[in-house]
Protein backbone atom coordinates (compact mmCIF):
# COMPACT_ATOMS: atom_id res chain seq x y z
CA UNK A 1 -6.70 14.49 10.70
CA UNK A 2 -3.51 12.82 10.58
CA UNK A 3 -0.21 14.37 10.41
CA UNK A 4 3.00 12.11 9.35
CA UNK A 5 6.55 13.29 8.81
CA UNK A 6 7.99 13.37 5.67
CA UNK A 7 11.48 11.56 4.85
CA UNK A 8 13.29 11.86 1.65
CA UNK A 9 14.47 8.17 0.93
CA UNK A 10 17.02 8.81 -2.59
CA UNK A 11 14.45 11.31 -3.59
CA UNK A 12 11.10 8.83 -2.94
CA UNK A 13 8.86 10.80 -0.26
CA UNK A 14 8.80 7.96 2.56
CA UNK A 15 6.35 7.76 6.02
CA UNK A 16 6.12 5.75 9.40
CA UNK A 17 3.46 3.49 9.15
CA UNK A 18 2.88 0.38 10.75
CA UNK A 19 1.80 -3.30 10.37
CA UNK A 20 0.22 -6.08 12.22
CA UNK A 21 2.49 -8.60 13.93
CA UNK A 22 0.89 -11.67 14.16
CA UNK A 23 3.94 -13.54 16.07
CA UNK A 24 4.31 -10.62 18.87
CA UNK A 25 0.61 -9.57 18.41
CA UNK A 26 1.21 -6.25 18.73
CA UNK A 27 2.14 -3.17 15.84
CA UNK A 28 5.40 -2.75 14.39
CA UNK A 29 6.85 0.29 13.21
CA UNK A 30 7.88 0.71 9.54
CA UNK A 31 9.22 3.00 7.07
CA UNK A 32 6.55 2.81 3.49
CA UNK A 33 7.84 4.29 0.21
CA UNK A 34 4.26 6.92 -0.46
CA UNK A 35 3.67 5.95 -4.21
CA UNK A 36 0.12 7.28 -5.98
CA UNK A 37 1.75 5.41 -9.06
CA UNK A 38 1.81 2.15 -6.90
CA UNK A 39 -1.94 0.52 -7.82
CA UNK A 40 -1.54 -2.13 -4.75
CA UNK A 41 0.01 -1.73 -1.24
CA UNK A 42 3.34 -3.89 -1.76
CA UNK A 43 5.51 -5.72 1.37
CA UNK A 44 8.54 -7.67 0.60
CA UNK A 45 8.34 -11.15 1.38
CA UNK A 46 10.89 -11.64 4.13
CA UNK A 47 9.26 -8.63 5.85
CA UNK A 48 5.92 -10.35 5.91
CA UNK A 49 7.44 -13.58 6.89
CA UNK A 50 9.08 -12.04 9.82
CA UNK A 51 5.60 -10.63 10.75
CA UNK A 52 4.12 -14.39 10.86
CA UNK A 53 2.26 -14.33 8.07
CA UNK A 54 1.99 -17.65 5.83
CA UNK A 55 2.59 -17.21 2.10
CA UNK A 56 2.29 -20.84 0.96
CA UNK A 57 -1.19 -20.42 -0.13
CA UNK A 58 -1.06 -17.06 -1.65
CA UNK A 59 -2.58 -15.79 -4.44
CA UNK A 60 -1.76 -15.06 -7.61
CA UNK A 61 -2.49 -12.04 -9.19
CA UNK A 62 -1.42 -9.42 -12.37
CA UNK A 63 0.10 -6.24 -12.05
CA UNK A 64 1.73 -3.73 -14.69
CA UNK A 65 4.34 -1.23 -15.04
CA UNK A 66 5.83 1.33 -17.62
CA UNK A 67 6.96 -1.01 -19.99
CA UNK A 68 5.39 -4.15 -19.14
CA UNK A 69 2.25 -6.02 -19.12
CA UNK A 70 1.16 -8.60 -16.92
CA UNK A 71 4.11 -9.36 -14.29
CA UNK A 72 2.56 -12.09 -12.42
CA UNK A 73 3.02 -11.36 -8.48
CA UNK A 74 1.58 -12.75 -4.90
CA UNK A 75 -0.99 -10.74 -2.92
CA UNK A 76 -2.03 -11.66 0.84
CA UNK A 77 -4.51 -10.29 3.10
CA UNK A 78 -2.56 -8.68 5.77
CA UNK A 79 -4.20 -8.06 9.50
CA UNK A 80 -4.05 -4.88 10.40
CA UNK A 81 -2.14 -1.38 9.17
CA UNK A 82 -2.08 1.46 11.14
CA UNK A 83 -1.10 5.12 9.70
CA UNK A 84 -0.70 7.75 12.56
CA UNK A 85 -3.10 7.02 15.30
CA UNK A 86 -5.85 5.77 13.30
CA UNK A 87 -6.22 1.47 12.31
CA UNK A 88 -7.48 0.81 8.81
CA UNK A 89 -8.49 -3.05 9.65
CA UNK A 90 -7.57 -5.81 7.17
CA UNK A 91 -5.90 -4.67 3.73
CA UNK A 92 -4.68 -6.16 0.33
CA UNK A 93 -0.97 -6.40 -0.32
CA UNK A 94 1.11 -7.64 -3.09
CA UNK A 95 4.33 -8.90 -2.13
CA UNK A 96 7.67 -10.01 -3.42
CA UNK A 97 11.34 -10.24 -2.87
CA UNK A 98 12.48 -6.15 -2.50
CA UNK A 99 16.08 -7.18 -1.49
CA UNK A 100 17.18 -6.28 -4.74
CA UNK A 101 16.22 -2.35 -5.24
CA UNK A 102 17.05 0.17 -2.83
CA UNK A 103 13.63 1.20 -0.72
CA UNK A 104 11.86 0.70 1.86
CA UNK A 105 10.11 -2.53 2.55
CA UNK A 106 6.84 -1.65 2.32
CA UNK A 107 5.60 0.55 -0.53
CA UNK A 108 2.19 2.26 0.37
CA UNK A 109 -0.03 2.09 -2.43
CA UNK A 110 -2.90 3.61 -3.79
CA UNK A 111 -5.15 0.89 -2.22
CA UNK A 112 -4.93 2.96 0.51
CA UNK A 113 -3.69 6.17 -0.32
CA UNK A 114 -6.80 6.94 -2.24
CA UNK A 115 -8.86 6.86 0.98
CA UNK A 116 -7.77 9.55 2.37
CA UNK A 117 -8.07 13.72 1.38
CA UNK A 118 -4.35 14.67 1.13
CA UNK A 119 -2.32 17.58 2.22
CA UNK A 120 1.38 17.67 0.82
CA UNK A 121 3.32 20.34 2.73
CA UNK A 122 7.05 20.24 1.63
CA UNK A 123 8.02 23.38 3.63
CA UNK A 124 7.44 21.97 6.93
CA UNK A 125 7.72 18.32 5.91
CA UNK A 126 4.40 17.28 6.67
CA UNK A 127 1.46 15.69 5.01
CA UNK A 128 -2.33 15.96 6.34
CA UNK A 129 -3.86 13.14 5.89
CA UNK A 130 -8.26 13.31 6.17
CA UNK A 131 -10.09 9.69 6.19
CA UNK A 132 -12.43 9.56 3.46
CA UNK A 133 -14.09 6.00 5.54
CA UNK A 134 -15.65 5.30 8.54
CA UNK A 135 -15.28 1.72 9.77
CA UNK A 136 -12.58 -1.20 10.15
CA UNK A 137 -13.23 -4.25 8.25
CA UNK A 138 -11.47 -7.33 10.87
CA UNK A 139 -9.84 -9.71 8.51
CA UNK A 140 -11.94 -12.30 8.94
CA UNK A 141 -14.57 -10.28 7.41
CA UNK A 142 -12.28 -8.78 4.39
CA UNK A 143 -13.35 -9.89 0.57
CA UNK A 144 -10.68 -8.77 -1.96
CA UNK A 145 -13.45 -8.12 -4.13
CA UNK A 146 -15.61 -5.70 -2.32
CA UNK A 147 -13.27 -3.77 0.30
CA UNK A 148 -12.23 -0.20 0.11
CA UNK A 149 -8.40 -1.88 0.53
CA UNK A 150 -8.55 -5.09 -1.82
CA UNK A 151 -9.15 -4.84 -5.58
CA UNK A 152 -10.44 -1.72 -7.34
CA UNK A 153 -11.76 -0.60 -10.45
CA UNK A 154 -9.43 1.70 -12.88
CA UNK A 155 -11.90 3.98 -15.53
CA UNK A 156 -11.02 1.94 -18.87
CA UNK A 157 -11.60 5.72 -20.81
CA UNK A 158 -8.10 7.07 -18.95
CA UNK A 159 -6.37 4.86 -20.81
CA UNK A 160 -8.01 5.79 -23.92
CA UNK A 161 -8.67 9.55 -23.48
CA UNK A 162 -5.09 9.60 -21.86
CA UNK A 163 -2.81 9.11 -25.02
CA UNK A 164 -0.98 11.39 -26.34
CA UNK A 165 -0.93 11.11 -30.69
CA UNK A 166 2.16 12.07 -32.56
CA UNK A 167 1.92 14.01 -34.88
C-alpha cells in the first residue's frame, strides 16, 4: 500500500511523484496535478526536455475536453514513473507547452490512476493507494496499444446512457 501526501495546489489535489531522468539516470522528484478527469498522463514539454527525452519524432494523437472535440496533441513513451516506493516501468504521456496555466507540470492521469484501488482521506491529508498490477513493463518492451499505461478503451454506452434529456 502506498501512502502519498496530499497538497492543495489553487484547489487541484496535487502529489509527489517522480519521473525517469534519462540525462542524470537517476529519479527526479515532481509535484503531479491527481486528475480522474485527465484520460492520459500529461508532462509539459520543457519538463520532458529537461529530463532528456527527444520529442522530434513524437506522435500524434487526439484528445478531448468539455467543449471540444479532437485537440490534436503529442504523446511519448516516457522511461520510468515512480509513485511512493513502488516503479510502474514505461508509461504513455501526452505532452505540451503548460507554461501558460497555473499547475503543476505533470498532470497524473487516469492512465495510471485507474490501476490502483484508491483511498481519499481529506482529514489527515492522505491517500492509500493499492496496486491493482503485478509487473513492470521496461520501455523497450512497452506497446501503446496493449499496456496497462498506453491507450485504453472508454465503454461507448457511457456516453450514450450518460446524457441527461431536457425536458
Amino acid at each position: 500500500m502506498i501512502e502519498l501526501e496530499m497538497v492543495f495546489f489553487l484547489g487541484n489535489l496535487c502529489v509527489n511523484i517522480e519521473i525517469w531522468d534519462k540525462n542524470q539516470k537517476r529519479f527526479r522528484e515532481t509535484a503531479a496535478l491527481f486528475d480522474t478527469g485527465a484520460h492520459t498522463t500529461h508532462i509539459d514539454t520543457n519538463a520532458l526536455e529537461r529530463l532528456g527525452y527527444c520529442l522530434d519524432d513524437a506522435e500524434k494523437g487526439y484528445v478531448s475536453t468539455i467543449g471540444s472535440r479532437n485537440i490534436e496533441i503529442n504523446n511519448t513513451v516516457i522511461d520510468n514513473i515512480k509513485i511512493g516506493d513502488l516503479e510502474l516501468g514505461s508509461a504513455l504521456v501526452n505532452f505540451s507547452e503548460l507554461s501558460d496555466i497555473n499547475s503543476p507540470a505533470v498532470i497524473l492521469g487516469m492512465n495510471i490512476i485507474k490501476e490502483f484501488n484508491i483511498e481519499l482521506d481529506f482529514k489527515n491529508n492522505v491517500i492509500y493507494m493499492k496496486p491493482n498490477f503485478d509487473s513492470v513493463v521496461p520501455v523497450e518492451n512497452f506497446n501503446k496499444s496493449s499496456s496497462r499505461f498506453g491507450l485504453w478503451a472508454v465503454n461507448p454506452e457511457c456516453s450514450e446512457k450518460g446524457s441527461i434529456e431536457k425536458r
